[in-house]
Protein backbone atom coordinates (compact mmCIF):
# COMPACT_ATOMS: atom_id res chain seq x y z
CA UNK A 1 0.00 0.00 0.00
CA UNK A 2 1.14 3.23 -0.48
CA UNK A 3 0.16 6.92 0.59
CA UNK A 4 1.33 10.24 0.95
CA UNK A 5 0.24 12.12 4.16
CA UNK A 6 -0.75 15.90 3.48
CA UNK A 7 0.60 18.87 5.05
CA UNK A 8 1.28 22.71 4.57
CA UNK A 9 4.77 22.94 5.46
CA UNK A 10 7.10 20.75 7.17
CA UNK A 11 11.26 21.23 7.38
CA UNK A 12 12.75 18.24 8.06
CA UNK A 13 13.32 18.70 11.68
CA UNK A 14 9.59 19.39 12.53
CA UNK A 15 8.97 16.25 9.47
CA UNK A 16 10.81 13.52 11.57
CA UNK A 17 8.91 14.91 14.84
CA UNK A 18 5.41 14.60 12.98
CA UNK A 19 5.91 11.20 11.48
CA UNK A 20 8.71 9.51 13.97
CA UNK A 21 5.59 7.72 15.44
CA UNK A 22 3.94 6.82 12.37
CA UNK A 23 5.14 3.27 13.00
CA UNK A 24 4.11 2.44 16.42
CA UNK A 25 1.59 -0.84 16.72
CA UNK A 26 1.96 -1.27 13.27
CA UNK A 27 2.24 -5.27 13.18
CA UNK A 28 3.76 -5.13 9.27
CA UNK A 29 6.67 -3.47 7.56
CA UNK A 30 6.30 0.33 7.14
CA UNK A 31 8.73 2.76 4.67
CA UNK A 32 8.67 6.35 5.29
CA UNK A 33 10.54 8.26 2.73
CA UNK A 34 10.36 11.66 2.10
CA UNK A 35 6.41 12.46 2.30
CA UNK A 36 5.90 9.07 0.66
CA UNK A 37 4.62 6.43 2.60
CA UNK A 38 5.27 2.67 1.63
CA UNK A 39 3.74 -0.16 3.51
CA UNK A 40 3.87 -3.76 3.56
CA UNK A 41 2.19 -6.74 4.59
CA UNK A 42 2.20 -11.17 3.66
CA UNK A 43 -0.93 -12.41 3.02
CA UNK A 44 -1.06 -16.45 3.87
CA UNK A 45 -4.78 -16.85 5.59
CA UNK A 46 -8.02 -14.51 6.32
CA UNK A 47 -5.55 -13.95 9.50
CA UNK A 48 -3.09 -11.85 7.53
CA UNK A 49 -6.19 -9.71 5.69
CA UNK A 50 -7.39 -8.96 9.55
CA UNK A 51 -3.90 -7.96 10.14
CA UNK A 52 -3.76 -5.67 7.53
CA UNK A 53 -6.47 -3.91 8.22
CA UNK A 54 -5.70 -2.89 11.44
CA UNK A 55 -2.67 -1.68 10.15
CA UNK A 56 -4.94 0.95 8.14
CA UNK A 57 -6.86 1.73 10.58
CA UNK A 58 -4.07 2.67 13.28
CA UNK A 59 -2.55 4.45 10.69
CA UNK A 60 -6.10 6.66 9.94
CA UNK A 61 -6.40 7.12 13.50
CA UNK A 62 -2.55 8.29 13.68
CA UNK A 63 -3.61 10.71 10.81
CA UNK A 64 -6.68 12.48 12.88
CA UNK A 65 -4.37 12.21 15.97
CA UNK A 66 -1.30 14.18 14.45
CA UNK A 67 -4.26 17.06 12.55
CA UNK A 68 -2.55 15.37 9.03
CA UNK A 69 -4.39 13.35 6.23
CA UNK A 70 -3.17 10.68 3.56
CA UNK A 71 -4.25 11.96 0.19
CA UNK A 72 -6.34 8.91 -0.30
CA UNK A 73 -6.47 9.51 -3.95
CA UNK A 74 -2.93 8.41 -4.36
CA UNK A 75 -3.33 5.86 -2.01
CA UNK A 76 -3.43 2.35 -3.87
CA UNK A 77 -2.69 -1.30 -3.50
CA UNK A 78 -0.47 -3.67 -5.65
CA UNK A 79 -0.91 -7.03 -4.71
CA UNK A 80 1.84 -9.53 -5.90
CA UNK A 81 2.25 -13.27 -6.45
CA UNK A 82 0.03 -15.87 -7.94
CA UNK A 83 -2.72 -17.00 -6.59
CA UNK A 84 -3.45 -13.61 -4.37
CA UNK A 85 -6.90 -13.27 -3.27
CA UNK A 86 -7.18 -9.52 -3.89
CA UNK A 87 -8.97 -8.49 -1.21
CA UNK A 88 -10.35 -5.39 -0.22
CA UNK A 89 -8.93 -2.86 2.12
CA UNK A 90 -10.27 0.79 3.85
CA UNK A 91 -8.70 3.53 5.03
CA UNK A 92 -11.08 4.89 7.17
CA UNK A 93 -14.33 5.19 5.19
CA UNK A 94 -12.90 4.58 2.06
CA UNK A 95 -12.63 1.76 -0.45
CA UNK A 96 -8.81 2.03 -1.54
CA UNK A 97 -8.16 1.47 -5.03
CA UNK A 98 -6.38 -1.63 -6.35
CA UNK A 99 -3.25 -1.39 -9.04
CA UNK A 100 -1.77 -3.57 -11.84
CA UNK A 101 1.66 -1.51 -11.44
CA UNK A 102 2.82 0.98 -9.18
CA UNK A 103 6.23 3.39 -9.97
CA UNK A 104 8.38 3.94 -7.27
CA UNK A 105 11.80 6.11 -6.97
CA UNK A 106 11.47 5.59 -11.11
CA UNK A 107 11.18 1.57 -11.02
CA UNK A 108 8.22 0.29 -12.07
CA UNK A 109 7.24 -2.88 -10.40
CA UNK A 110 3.76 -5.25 -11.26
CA UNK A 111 1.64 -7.46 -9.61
CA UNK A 112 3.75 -10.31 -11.62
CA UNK A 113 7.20 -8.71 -10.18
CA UNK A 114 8.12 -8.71 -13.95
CA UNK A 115 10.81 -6.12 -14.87
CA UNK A 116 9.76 -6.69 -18.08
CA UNK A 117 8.04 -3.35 -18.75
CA UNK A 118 11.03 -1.67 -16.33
CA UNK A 119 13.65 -2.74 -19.24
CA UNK A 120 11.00 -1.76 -21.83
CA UNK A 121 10.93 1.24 -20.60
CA UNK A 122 14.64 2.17 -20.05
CA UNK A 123 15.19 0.42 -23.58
CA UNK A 124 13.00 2.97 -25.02
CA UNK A 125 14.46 5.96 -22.86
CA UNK A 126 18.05 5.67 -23.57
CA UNK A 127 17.37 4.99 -27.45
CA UNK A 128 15.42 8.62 -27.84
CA UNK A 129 18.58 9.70 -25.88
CA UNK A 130 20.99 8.29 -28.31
CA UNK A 131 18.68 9.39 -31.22
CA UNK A 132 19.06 12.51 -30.20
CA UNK A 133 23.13 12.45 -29.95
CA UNK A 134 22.63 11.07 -33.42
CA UNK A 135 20.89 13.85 -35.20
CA UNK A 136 22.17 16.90 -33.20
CA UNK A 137 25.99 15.90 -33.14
CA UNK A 138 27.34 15.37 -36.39
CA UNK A 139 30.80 13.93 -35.31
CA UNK A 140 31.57 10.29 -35.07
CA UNK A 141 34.69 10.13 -33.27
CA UNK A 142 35.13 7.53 -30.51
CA UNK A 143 35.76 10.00 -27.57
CA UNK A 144 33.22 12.45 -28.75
CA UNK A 145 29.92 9.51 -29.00
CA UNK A 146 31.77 7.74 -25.55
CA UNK A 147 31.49 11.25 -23.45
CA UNK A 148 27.76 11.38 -24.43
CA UNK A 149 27.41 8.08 -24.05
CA UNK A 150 28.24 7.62 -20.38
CA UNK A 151 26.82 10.26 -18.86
CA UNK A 152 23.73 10.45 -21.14
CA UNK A 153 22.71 7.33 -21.30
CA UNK A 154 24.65 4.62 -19.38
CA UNK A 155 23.17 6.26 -15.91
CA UNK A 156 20.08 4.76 -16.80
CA UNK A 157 21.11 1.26 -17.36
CA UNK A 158 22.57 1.31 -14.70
CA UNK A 159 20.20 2.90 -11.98
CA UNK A 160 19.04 0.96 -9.18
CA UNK A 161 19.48 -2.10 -11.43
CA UNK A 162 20.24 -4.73 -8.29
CA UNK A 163 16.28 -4.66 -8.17
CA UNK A 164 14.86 -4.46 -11.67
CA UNK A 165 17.80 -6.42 -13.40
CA UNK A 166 16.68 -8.38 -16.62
CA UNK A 167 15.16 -11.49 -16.02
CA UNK A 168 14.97 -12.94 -19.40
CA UNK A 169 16.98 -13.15 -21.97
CA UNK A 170 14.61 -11.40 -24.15
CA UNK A 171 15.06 -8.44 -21.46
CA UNK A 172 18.62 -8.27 -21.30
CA UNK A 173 18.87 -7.93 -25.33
CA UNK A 174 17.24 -5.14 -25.22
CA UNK A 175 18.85 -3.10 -22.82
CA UNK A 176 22.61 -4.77 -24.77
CA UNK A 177 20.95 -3.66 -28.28
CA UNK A 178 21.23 0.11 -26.37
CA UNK A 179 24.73 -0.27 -26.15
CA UNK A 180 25.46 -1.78 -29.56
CA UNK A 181 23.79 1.06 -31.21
CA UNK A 182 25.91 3.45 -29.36
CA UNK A 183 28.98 1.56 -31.01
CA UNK A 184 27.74 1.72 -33.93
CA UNK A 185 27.55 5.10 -34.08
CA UNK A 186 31.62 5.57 -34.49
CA UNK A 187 33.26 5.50 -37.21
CA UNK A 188 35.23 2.62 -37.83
CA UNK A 189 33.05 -0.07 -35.57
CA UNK A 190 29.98 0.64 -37.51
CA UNK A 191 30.16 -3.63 -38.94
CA UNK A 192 31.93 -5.08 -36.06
CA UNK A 193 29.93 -7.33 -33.85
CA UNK A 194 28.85 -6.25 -30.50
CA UNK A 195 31.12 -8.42 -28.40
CA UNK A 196 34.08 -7.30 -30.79
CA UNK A 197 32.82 -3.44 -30.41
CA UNK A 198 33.49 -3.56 -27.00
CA UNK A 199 36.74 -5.02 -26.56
CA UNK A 200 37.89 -1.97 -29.17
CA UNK A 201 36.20 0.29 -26.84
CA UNK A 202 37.15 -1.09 -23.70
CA UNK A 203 33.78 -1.73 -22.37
CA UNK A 204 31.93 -4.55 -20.66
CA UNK A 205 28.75 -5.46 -21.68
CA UNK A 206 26.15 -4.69 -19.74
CA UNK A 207 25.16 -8.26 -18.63
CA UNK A 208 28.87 -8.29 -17.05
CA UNK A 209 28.75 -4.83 -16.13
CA UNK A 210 25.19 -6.04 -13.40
CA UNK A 211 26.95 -9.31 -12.27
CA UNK A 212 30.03 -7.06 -11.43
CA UNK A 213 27.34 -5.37 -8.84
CA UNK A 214 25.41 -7.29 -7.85
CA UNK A 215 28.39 -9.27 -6.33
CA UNK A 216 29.93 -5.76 -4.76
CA UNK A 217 25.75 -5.65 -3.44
CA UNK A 218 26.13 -8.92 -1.68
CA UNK A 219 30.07 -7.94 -0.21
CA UNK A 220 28.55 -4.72 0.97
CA UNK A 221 25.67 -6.27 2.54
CA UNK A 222 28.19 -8.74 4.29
CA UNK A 223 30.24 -5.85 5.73
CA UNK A 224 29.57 -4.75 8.94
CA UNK A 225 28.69 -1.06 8.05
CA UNK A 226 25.50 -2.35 5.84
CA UNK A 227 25.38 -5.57 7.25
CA UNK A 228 21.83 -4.71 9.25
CA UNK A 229 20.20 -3.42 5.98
CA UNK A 230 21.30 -7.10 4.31
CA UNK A 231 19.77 -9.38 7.51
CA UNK A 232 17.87 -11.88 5.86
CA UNK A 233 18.72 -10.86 2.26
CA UNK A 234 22.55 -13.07 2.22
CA UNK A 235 22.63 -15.97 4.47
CA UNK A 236 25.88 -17.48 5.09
CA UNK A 237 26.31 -21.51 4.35
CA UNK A 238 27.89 -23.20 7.92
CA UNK A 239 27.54 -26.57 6.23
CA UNK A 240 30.41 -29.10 7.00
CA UNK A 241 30.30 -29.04 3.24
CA UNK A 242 31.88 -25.29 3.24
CA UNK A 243 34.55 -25.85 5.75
CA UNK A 244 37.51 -24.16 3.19
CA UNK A 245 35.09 -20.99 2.60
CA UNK A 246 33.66 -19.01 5.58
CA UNK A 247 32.07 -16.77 3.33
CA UNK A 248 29.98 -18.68 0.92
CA UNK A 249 26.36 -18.43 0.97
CA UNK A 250 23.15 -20.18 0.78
CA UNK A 251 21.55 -20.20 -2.68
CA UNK A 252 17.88 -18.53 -2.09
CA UNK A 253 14.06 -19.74 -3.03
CA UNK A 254 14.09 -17.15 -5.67
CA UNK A 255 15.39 -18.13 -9.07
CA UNK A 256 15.59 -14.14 -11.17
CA UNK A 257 16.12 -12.95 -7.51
CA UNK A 258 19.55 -11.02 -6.70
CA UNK A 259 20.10 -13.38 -3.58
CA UNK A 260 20.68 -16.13 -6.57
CA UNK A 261 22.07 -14.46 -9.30
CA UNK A 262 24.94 -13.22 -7.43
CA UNK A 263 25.26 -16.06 -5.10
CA UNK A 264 25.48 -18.60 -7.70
CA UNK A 265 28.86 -16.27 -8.64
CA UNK A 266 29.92 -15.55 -5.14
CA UNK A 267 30.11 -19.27 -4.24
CA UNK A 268 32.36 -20.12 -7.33
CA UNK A 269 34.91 -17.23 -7.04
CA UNK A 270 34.94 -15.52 -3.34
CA UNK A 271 37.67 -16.17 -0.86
CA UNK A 272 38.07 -14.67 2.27
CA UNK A 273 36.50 -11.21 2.39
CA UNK A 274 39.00 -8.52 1.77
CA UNK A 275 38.30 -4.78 2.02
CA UNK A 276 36.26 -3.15 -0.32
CA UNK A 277 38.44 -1.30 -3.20
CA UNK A 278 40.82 -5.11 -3.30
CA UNK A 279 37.58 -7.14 -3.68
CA UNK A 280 36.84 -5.23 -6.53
CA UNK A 281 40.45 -5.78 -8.26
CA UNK A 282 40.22 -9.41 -7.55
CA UNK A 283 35.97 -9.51 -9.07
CA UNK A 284 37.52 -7.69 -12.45
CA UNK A 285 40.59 -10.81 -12.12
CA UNK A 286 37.68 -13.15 -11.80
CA UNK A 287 35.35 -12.06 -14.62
CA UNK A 288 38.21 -11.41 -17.22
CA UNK A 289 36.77 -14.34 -18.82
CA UNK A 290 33.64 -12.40 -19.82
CA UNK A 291 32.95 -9.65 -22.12
């Protein structure tokens, strides 16, 4: 579910006073960011509906308590997973509306947690953006098209793409046809293939380029500075089975999930944890293999 509570004006001092609270008896996950309110709630039996409903009501009765209001018109519910009941919740007197899809800090997730229409999206995005570079800049030199190129257009590929990476191949081509078009566009690569256009350039593709972080992700999550915003995400493997590796990991439920795709990597290649900036020479020693 998500809301945004109303108000006049609110610094952030006199914010964090107003909605420090918002949280208290609330039995499910709640996400305050900004004036954006994100909540959160598993569904297994009638039990969990009850739940979640008196989750929206202490949070209507926290709104008359505090003088503030959710804007109930941009209030809606995305309910994932198969099989979901869809059931019907209130906030206070009022039905709230159900969504397919819901965008959020510019990710766009569905009811199907397909990132399909997420790479669509970007797909589309970055090619106006490289359209653009096409007809308004008439050189085709390799540093002029690569200094347009990463800041233009790269930023997007690469934004918050731990949790809306490709999950089919299908996907994944079409964010890598971005990047072959920008190589086409110099002069002299124009009838190269895409794997040879990047090793002229220097570049990774972009399939490397995500595996590269989602494994810095998972060692950051493992370090003690982010280690309680990763609790649950990465769970360490104690087996007898692991006994030369303290830091391998368990492989998760979730087969397009991060906690997989860079486990199944981590497992193969990590040794014992090193700090940050060597773990990241010894990840570019271990994917040298790949394009």
């Amino acid at each position: 579910m998500s809301g945004i509570p109303q108000a006049l004006v609110l610094g952030p001092a006199l914010f964090n006073i107003f909605f420090g609270n918002m949280d208290s008896g609330i039995e499910c996950t709640l996400s305050k960011i900004a004036n954006d309110t994100k909540w959160c709630g598993g569904l297994s039996m009638l039990e969990g509906r009850d739940v979640i409903q008196k989750d929206l009501n202490r949070l209507d009765r926290w709104a008359h308590v505090h003088l503030m209001k959710f804007n109930k018109a941009k209030c809606k519910v995305l309910q994932v997973s198969q099989g979901n009941p869809k059931h019907k919740y209130k906030l206070g007197r009022e039905w709230i509306k159900s969504s397919p899809e819901e965008e959020d800090l510019r990710v766009l997730v569905d009811e199907k947690l397909s990132m399909s229409r997420q790479c669509a999206l970007t797909a589309k995005k970055d090619n106006c953006v490289l359209g653009c570079i096409k007809r308004s800049v008439a050189s085709r030199l390799r540093d002029v098209i690569l200094s347009l190129y990463s800041p233009l257009v790269r930023p997007h590929l690469k934004y918050r793409v731990q949790l809306w990476g490709p999950q089919h191949k299908k996907n994944m081509g079409l964010l890598e046809g971005v990047q072959w078009k920008a190589t086409k566009m110099i002069r002299g690569l124009e009838h190269l293939s895409y794997e040879d256009g990047l090793r002229e350039l220097g570049l990774f593709s972009l399939e490397k380029r995500m595996l590269q972080g989602d494994l810095i992700v998972a060692f950051q999550y493992l370090e003690v500075p982010y280690r309680k915003d990763g609790e649950g995400l990465f769970i360490r493997d104690c087996s007898d089975r692991m006994r030369g590796n303290s830091f391998k990991l368990k492989e998760a439920r979730f087969r397009l999930d991060i906690t997989l795709r860079a486990v199944r990597h981590w497992n193969r290649e990590v040794l014992d944890a090193p700090p940050l900036e060597e773990f990241k020479d010894r990840l570019d020693g271990a994917l040298s293999n790949l394009v």
